[in-house]
C-alpha atoms as a PDB file:
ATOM      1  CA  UNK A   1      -6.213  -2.681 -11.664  1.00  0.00           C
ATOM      2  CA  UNK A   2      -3.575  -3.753  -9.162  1.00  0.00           C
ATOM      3  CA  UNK A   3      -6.898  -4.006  -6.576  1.00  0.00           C
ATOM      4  CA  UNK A   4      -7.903  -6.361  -8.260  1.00  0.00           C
ATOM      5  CA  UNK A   5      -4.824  -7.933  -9.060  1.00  0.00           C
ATOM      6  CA  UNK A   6      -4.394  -8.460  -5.169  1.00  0.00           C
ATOM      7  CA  UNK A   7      -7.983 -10.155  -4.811  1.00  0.00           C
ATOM      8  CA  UNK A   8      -7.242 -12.284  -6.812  1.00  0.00           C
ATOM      9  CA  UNK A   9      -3.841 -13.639  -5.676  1.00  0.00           C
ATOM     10  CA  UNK A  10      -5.394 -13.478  -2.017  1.00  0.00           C
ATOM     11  CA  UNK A  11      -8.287 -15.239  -3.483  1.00  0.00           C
ATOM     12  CA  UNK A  12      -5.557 -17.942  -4.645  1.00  0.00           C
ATOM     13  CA  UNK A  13      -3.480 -17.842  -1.215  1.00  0.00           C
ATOM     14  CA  UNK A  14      -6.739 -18.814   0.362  1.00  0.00           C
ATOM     15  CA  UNK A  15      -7.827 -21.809  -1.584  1.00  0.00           C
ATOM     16  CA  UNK A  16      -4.257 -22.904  -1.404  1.00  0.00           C
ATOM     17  CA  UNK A  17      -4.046 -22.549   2.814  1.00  0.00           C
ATOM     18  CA  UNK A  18      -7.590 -23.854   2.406  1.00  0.00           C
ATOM     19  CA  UNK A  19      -6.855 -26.791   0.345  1.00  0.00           C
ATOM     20  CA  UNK A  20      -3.671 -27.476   3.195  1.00  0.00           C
ATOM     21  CA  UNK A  21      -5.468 -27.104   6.024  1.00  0.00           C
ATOM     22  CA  UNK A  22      -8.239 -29.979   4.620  1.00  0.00           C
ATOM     23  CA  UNK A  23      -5.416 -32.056   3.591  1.00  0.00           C
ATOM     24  CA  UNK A  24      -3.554 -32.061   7.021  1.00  0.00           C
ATOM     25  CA  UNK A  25      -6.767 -32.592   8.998  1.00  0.00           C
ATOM     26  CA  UNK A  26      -8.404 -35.311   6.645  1.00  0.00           C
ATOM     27  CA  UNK A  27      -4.491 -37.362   7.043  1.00  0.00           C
ATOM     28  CA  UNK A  28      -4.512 -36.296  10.808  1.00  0.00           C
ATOM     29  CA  UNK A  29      -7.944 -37.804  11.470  1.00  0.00           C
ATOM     30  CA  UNK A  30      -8.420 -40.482   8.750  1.00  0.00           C
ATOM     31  CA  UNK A  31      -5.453 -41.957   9.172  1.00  0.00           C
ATOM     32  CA  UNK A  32      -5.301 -43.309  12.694  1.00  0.00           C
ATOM     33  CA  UNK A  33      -9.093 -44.870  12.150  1.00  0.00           C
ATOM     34  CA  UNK A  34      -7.477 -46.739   8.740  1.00  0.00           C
ATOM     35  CA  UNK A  35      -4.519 -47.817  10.365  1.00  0.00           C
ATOM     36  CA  UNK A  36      -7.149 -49.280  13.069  1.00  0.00           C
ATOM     37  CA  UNK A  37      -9.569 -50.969  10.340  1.00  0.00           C
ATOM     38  CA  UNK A  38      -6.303 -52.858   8.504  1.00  0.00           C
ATOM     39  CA  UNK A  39      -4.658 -53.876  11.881  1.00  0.00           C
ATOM     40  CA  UNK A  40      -8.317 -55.725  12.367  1.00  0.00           C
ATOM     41  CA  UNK A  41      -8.411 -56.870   9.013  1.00  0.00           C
ATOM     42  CA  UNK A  42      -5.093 -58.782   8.932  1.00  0.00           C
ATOM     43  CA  UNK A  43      -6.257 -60.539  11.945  1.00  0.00           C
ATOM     44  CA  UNK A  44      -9.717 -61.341  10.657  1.00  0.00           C
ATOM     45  CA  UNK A  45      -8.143 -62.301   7.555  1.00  0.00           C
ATOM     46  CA  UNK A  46      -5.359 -64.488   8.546  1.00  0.00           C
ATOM     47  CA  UNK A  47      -7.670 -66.000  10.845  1.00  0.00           C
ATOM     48  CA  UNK A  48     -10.026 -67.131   8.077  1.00  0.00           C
ATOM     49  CA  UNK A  49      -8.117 -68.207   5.227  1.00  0.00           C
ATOM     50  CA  UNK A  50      -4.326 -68.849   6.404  1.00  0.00           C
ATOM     51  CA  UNK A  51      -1.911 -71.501   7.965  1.00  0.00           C
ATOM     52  CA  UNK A  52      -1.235 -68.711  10.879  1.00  0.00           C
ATOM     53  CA  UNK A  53      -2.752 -66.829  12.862  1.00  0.00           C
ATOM     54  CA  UNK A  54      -1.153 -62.497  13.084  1.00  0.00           C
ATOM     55  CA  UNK A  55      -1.325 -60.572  15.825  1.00  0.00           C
ATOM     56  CA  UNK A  56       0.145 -56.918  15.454  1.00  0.00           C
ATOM     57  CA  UNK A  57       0.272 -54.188  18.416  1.00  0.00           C
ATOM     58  CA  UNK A  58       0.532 -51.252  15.878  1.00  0.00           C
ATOM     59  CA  UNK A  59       0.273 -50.862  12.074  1.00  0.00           C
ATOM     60  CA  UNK A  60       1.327 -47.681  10.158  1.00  0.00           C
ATOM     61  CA  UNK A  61       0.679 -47.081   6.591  1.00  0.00           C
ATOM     62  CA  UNK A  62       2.743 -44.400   5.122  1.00  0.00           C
ATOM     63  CA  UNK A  63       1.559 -42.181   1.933  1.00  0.00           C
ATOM     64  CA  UNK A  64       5.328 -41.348   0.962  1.00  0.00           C
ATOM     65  CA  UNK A  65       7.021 -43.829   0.292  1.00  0.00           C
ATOM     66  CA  UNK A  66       3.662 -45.735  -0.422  1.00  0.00           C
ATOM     67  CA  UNK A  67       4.760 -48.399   2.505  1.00  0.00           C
ATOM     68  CA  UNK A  68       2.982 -50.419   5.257  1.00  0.00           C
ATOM     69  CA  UNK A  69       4.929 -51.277   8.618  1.00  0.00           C
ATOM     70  CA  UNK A  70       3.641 -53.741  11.808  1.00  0.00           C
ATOM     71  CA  UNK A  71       5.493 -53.855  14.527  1.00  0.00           C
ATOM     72  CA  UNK A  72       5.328 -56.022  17.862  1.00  0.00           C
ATOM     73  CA  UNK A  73       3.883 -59.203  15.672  1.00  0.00           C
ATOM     74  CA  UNK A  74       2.489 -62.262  17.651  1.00  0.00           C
ATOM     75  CA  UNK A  75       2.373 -65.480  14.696  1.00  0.00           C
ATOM     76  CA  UNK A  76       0.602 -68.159  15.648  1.00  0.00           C
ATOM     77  CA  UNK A  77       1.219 -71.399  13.768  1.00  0.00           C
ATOM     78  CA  UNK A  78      -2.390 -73.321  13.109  1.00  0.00           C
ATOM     79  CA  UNK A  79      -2.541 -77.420  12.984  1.00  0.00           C
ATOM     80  CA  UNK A  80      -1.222 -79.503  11.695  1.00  0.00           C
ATOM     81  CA  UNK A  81       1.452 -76.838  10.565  1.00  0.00           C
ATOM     82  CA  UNK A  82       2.174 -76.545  14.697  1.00  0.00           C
ATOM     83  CA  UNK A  83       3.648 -79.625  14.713  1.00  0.00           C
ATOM     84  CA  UNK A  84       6.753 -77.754  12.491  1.00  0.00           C
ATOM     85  CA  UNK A  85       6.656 -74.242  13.499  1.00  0.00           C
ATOM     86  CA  UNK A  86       6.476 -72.478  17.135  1.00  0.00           C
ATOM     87  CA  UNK A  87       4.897 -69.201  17.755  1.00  0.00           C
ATOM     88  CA  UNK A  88       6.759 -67.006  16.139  1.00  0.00           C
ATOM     89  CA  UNK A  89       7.600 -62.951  17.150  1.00  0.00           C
ATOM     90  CA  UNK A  90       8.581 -59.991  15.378  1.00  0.00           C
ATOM     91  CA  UNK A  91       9.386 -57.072  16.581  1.00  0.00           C
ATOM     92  CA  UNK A  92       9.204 -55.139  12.747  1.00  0.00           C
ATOM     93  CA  UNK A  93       7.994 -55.690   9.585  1.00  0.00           C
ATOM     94  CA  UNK A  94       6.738 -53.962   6.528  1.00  0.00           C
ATOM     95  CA  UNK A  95       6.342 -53.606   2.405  1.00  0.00           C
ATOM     96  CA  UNK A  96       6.975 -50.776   0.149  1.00  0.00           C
ATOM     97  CA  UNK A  97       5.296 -50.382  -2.670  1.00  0.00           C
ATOM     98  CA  UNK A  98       7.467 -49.570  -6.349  1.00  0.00           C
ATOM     99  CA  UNK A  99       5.508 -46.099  -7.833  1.00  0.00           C
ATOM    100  CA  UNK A 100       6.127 -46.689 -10.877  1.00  0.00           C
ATOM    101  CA  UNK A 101       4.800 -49.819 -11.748  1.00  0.00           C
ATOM    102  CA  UNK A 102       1.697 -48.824  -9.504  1.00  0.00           C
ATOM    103  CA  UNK A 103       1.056 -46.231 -12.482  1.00  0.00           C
ATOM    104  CA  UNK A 104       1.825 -48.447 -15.282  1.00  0.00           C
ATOM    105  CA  UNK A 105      -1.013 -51.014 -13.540  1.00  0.00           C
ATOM    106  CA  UNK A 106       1.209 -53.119 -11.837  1.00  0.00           C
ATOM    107  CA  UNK A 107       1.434 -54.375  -8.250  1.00  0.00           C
ATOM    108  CA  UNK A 108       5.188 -55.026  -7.681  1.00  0.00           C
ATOM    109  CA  UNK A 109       7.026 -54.754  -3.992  1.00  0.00           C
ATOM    110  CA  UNK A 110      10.572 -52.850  -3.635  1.00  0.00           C
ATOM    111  CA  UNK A 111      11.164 -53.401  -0.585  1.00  0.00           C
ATOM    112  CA  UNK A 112      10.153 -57.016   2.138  1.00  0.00           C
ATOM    113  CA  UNK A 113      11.938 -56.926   4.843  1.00  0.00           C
ATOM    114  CA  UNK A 114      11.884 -58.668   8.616  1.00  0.00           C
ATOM    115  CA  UNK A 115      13.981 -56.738  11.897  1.00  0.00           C
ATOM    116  CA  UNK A 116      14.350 -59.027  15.181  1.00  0.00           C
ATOM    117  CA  UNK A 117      12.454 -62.420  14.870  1.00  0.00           C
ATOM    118  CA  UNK A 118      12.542 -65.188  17.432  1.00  0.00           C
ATOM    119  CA  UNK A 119      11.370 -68.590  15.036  1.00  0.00           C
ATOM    120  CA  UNK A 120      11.116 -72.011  16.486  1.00  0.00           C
ATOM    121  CA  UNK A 121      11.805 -74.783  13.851  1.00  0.00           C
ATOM    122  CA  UNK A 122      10.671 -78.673  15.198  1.00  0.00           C
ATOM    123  CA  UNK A 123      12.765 -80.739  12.968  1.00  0.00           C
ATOM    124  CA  UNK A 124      12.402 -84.639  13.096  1.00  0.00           C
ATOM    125  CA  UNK A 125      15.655 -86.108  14.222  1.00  0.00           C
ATOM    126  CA  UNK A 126      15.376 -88.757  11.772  1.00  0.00           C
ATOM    127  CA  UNK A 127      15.986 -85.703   9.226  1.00  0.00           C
ATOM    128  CA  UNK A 128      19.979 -86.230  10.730  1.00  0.00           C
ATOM    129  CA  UNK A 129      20.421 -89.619  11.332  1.00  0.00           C
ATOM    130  CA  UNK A 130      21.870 -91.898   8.421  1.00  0.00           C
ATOM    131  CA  UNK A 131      20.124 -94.831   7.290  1.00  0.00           C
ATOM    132  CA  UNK A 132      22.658 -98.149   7.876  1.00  0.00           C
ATOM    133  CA  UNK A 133      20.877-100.327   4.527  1.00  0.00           C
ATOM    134  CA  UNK A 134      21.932 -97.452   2.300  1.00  0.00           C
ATOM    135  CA  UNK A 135      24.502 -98.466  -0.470  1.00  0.00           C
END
């Protein structure tokens, strides 16, 4: 009886390591090629359909807390929005996800944030001059 109470807690331990070991090497070596695939993708699709143009060195996409980060981010401003905006360069960025409105079917953010950006503005300097035939 306790023989084969030992089987089958082994049997258990071994799924369990198993189930680890498949889990560490699937996040090990899926990871880096999906971090590679979105880091094109933002480029691709910011090329296509936005005012800007993103360049990131890195990307990392976190499981826990469900988060994305780029860092070293080139933004290139497109016409006629150029005329307004300089390149612009960040040296951080990222999005967390909220959980819990994730499981109620919801797509909220809890966390946008920015670290060390150089932005260049173009303001017209008739934006600061007063005009003399106002009242």
């Amino acid at each position: 009886m306790t023989g084969h109470l030992t089987q089958h807690w082994t049997f258990r331990l071994a799924l369990l390591v198993s189930f680890c070991f498949l889990l560490g090497f699937s996040y090990n070596y899926h990871l880096p090629k999906l971090e590679a695939f979105l880091l094109i993708e933002v480029e691709k699709l910011t090329q296509q359909h936005s005012p800007v143009r993103v360049w990131a060195h890195k990307l990392n996409f976190h499981l826990i807390p469900l988060s994305i980060v780029l860092e070293d981010v080139q933004v290139m401003v497109k016409p006629p929005y150029d005329r307004y905006l300089g390149p612009v360069k960040i040296k951080r960025a990222g999005a967390r996800l909220a959980i819990f409105p994730l499981l109620r079917g919801e797509f909220r953010l809890a966390q946008l944030y920015i670290r060390e950006a150089d932005l260049n503005l173009f303001l017209r300097p008739e934006l600061f001059t007063k005009k003399s035939d106002e009242p």
